[in-house]
C-alpha atoms as a PDB file:
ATOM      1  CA  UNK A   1     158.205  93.900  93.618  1.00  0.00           C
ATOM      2  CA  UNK A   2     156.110  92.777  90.757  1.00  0.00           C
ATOM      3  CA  UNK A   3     155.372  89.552  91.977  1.00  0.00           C
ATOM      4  CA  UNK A   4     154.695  90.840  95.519  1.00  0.00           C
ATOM      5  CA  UNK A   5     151.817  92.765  93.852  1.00  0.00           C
ATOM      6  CA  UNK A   6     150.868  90.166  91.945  1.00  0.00           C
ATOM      7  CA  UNK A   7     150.557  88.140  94.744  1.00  0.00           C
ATOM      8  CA  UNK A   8     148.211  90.743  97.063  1.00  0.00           C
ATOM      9  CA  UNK A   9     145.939  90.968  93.851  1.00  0.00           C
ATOM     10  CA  UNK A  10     145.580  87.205  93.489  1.00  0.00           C
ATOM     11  CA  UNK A  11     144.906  86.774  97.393  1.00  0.00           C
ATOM     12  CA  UNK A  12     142.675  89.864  98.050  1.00  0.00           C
ATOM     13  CA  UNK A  13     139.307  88.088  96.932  1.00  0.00           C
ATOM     14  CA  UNK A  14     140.195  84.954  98.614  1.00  0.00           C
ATOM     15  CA  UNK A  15     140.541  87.184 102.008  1.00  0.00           C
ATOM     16  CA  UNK A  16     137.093  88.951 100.672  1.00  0.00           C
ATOM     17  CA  UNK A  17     135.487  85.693 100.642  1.00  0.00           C
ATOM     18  CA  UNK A  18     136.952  83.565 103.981  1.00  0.00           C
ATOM     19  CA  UNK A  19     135.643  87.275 105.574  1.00  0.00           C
ATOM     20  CA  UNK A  20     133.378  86.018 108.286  1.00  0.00           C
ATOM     21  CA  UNK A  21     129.443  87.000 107.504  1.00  0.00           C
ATOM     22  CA  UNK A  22     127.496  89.391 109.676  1.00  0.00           C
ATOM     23  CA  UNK A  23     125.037  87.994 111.813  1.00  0.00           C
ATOM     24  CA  UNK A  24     121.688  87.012 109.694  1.00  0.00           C
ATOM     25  CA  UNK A  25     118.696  88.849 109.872  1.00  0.00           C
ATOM     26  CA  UNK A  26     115.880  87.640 111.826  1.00  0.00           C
ATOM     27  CA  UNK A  27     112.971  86.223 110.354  1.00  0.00           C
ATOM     28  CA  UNK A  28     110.520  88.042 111.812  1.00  0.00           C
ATOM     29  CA  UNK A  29     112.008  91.509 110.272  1.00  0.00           C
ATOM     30  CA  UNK A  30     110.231  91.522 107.100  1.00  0.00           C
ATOM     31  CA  UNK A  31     106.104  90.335 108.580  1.00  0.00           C
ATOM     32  CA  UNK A  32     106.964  93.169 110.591  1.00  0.00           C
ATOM     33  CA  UNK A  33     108.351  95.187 107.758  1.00  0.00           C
ATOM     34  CA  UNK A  34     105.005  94.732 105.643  1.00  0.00           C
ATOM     35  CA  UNK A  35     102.845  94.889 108.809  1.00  0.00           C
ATOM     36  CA  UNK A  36     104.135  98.457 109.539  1.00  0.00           C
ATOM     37  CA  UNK A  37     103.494  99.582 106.004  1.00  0.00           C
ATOM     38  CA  UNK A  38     100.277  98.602 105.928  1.00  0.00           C
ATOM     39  CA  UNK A  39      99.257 100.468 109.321  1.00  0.00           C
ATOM     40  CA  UNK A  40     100.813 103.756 107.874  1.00  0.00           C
ATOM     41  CA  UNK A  41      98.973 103.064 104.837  1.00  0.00           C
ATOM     42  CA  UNK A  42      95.721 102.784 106.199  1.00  0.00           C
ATOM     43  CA  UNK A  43      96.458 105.730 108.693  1.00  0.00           C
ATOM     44  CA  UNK A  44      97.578 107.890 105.520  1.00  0.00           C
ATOM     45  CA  UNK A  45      95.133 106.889 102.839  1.00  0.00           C
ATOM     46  CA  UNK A  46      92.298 104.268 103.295  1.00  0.00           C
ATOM     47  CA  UNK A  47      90.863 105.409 106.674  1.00  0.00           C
ATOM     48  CA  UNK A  48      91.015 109.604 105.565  1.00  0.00           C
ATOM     49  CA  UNK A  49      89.613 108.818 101.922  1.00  0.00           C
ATOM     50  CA  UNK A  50      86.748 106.468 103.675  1.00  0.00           C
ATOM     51  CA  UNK A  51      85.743 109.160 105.734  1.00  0.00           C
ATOM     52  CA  UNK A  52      85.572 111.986 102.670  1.00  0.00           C
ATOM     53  CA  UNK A  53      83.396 109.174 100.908  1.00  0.00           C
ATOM     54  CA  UNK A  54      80.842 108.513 104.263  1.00  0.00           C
ATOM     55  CA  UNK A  55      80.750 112.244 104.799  1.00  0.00           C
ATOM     56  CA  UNK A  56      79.688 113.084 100.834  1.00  0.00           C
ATOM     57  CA  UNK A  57      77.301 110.243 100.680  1.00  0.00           C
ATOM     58  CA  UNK A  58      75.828 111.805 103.934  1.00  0.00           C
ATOM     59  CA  UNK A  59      75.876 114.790 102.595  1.00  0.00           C
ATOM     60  CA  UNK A  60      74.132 113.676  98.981  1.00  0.00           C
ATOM     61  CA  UNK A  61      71.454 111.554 101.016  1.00  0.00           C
ATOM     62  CA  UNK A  62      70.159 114.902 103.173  1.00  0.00           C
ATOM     63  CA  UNK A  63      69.799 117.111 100.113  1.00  0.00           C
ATOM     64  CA  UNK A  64      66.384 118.424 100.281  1.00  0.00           C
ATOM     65  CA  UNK A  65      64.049 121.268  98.243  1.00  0.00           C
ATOM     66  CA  UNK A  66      66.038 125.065  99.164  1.00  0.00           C
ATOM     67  CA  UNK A  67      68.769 123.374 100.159  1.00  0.00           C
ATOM     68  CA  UNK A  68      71.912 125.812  98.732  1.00  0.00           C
ATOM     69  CA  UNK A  69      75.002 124.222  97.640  1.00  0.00           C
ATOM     70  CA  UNK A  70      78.175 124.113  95.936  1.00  0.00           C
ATOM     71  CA  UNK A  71      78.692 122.307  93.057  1.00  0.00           C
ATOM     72  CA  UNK A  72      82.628 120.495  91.941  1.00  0.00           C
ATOM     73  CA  UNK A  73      82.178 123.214  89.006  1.00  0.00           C
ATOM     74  CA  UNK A  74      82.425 126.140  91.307  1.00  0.00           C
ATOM     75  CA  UNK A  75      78.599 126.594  90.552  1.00  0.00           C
ATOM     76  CA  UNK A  76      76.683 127.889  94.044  1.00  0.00           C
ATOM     77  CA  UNK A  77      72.942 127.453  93.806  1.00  0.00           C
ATOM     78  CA  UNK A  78      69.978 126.798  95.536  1.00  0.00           C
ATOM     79  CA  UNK A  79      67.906 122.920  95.112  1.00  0.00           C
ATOM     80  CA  UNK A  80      64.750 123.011  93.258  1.00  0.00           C
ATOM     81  CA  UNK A  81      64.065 119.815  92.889  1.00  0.00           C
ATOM     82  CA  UNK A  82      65.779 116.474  94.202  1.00  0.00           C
ATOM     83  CA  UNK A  83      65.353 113.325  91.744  1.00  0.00           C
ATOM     84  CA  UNK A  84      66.913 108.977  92.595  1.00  0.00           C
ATOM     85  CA  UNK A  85      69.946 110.381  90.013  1.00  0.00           C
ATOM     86  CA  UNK A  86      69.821 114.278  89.496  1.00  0.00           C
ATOM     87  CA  UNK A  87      69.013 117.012  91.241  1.00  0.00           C
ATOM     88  CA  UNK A  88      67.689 120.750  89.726  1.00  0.00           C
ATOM     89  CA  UNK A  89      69.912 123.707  91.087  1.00  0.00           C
ATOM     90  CA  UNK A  90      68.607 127.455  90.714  1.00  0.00           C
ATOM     91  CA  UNK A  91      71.873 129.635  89.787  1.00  0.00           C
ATOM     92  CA  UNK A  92      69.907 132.653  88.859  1.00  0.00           C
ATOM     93  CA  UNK A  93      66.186 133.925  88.438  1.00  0.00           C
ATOM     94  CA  UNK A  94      64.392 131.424  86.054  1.00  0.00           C
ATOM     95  CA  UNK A  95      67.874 129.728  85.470  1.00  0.00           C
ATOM     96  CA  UNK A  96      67.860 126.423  86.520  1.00  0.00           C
ATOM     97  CA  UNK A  97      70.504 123.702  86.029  1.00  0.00           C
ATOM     98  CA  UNK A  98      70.467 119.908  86.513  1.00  0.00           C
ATOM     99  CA  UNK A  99      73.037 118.117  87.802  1.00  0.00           C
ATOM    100  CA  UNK A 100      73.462 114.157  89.203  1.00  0.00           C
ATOM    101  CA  UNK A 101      73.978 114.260  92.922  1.00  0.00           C
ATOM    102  CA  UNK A 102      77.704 112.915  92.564  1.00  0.00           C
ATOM    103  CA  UNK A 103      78.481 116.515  91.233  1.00  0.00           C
ATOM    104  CA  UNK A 104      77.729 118.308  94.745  1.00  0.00           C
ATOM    105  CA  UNK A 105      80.916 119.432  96.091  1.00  0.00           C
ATOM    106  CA  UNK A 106      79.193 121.066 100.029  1.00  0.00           C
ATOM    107  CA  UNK A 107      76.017 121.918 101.438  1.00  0.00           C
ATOM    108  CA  UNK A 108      76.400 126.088 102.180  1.00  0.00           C
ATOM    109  CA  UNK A 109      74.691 127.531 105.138  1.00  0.00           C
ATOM    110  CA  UNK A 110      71.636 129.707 104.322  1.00  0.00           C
ATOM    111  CA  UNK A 111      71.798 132.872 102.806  1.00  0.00           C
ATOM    112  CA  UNK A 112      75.036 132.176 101.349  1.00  0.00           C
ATOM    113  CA  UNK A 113      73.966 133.050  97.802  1.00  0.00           C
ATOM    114  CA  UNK A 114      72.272 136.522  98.569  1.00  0.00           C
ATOM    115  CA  UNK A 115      75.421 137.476 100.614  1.00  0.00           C
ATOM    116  CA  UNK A 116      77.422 136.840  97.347  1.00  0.00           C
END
């Protein structure tokens, strides 16, 4: 009994081995592996985030004088005065804040800060 044990143990990996292989993969499965992940990558993140970036720079280029916006602060105000790098926000009577133009978070439609 012992040596018929002995003798499945010793010839199991040799039947592991002589096992025949499955087929082999083709080699056109991973360019069209990596070509699939970049189209949902671009889908996902690059073509979205390009489209945030076109819309604020849009948005920072058309800023004019009474203008009110939002700021990424929370800040709502209305544009005083629009500089190359900064622009001057009115939060309150005689209160007036400067800001670059990066920190505009949205344009708000007119008479958003009275109905506030």
């Amino acid at each position: 009994m012992k040596n018929l044990i002995a003798l499945a143990l010793a010839t199991a990996p040799a039947a592991v081995l002589a096992a025949p292989a499955g087929p082999a993969p083709s080699p056109l499965q991973l360019p069209i592996m990596l070509a699939a992940f970049f189209l949902i990558f671009w889908l996902m993140v690059w073509r979205p985030q390009s489209k945030r970036a076109k819309a604020h720079k849009n948005l920072i280029a058309e800023l004019s004088k009474g203008d009110e916006v939002l700021t990424n602060a929370g800040i709502a105000g209305k544009v005083m005065k629009v500089t190359d790098d900064y622009i001057q926000v009115e939060v309150a009577e005689n209160t007036v804040l400067s800001f670059q133009k990066s920190a505009i978070a949205a344009a708000l439609p007119k008479g958003t800060i009275k109905a506030i």
